[in-house]
C-alpha atoms as a PDB file:
ATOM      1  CA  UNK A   1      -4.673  29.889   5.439  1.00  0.00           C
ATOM      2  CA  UNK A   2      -4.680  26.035   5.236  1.00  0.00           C
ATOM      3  CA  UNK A   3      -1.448  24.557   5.829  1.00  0.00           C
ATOM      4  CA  UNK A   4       0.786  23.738   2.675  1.00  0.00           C
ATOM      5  CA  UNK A   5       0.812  19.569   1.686  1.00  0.00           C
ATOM      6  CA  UNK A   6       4.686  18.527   2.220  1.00  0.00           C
ATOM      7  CA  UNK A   7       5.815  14.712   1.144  1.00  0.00           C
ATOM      8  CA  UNK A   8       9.530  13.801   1.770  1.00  0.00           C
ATOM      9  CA  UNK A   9       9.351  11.724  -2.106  1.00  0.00           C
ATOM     10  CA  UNK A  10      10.004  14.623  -3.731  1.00  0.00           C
ATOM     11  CA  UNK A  11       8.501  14.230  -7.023  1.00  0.00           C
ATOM     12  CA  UNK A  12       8.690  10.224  -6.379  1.00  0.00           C
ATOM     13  CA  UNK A  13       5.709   8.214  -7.262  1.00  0.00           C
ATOM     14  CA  UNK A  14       3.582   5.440  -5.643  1.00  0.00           C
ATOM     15  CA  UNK A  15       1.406   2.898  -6.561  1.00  0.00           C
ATOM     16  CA  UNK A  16      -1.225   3.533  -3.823  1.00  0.00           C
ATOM     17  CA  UNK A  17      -3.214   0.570  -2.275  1.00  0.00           C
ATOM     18  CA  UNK A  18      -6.819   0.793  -1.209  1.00  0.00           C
ATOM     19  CA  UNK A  19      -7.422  -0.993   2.703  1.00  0.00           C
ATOM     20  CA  UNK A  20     -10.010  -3.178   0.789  1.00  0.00           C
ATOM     21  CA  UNK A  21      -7.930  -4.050  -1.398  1.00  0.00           C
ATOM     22  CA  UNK A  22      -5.304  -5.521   0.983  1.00  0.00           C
ATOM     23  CA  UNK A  23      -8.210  -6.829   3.140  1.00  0.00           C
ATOM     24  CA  UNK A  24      -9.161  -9.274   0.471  1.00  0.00           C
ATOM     25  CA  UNK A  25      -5.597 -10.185  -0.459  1.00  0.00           C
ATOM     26  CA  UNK A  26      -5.077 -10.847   3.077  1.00  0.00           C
ATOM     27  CA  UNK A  27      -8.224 -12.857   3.207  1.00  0.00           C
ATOM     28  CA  UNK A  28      -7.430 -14.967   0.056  1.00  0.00           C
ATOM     29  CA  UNK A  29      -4.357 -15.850   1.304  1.00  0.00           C
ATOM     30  CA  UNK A  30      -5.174 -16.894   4.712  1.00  0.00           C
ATOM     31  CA  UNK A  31      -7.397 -19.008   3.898  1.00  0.00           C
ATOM     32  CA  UNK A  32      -7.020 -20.693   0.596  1.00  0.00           C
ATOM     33  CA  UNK A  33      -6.077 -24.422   0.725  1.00  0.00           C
ATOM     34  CA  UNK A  34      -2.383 -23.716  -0.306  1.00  0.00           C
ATOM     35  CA  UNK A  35      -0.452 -20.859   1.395  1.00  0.00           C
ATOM     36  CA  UNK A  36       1.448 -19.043  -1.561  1.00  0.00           C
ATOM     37  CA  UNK A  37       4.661 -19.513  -0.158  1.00  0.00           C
ATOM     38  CA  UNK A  38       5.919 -16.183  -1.488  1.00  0.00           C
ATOM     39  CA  UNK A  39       6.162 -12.549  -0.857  1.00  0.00           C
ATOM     40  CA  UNK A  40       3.442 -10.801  -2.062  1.00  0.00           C
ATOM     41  CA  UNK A  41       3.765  -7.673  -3.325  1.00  0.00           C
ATOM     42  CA  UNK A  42       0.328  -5.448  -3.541  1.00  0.00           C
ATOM     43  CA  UNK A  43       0.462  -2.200  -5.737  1.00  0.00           C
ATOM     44  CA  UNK A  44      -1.731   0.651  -6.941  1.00  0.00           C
ATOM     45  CA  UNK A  45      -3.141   0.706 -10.624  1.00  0.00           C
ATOM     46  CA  UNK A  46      -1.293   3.845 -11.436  1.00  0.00           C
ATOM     47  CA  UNK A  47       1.778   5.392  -9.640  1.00  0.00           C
ATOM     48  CA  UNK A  48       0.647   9.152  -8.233  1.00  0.00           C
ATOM     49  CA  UNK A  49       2.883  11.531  -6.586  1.00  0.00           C
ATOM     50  CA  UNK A  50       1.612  13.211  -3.150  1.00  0.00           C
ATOM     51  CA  UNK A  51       0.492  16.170  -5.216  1.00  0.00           C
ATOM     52  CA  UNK A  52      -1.295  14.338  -7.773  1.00  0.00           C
ATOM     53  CA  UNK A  53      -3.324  12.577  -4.723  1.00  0.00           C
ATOM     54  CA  UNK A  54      -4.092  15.854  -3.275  1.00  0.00           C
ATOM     55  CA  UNK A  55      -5.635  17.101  -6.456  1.00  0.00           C
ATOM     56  CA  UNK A  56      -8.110  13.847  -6.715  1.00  0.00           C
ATOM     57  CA  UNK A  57      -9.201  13.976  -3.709  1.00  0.00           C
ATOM     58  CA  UNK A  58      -9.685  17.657  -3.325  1.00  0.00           C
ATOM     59  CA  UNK A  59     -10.275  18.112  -7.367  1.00  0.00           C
ATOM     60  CA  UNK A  60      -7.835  21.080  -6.967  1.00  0.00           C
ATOM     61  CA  UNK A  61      -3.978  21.431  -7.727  1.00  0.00           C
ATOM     62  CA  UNK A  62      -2.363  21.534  -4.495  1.00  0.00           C
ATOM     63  CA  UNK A  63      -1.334  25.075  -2.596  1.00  0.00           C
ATOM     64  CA  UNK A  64       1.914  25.243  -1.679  1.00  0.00           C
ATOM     65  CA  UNK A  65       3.148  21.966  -1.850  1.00  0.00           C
ATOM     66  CA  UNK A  66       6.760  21.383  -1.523  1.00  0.00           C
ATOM     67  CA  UNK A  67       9.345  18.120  -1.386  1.00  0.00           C
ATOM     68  CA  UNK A  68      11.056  17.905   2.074  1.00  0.00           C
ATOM     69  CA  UNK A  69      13.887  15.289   0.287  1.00  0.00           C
ATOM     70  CA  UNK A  70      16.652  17.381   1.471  1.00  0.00           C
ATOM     71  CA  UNK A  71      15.414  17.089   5.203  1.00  0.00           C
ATOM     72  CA  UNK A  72      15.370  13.580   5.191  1.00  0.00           C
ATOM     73  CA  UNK A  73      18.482  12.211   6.706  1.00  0.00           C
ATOM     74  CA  UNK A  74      19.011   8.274   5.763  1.00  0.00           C
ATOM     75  CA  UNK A  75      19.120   5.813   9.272  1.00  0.00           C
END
């Protein structure tokens, strides 16, 4: 039996960000003439919860998924 998916968002969502993506941020801003002088804050095109990524990926609702917010003790 596979091991159940577990996020600690709870039902939270997240605009995920491809590697590539950042890559050519990264690369844009490195080495265009003028540094942008400002944060720069890289998001996904749609905000997906932990079980909505497990179902693209797999093209299946997740099995036993669960929220592990009430584990999560703040720092």
């Amino acid at each position: 039996m596979p091991t159940p998916a577990a996020a600690a968002t709870g039902n939270g969502r997240v605009g995920f960000v491809d590697a590539e993506d950042i890559a050519a941020v990264a690369t844009h801003a490195l080495t265009d003439e003028r540094a942008p002088n400002t944060d720069l804050v890289l998001t996904g095109p749609e905000a997906l919860s932990y079980a909505d990524s497990v179902q693209r990926i797999t093209g299946r609702p997740p099995r036993g998924f669960r929220a592990l917010v009430e584990k999560v003790q703040p720092v």
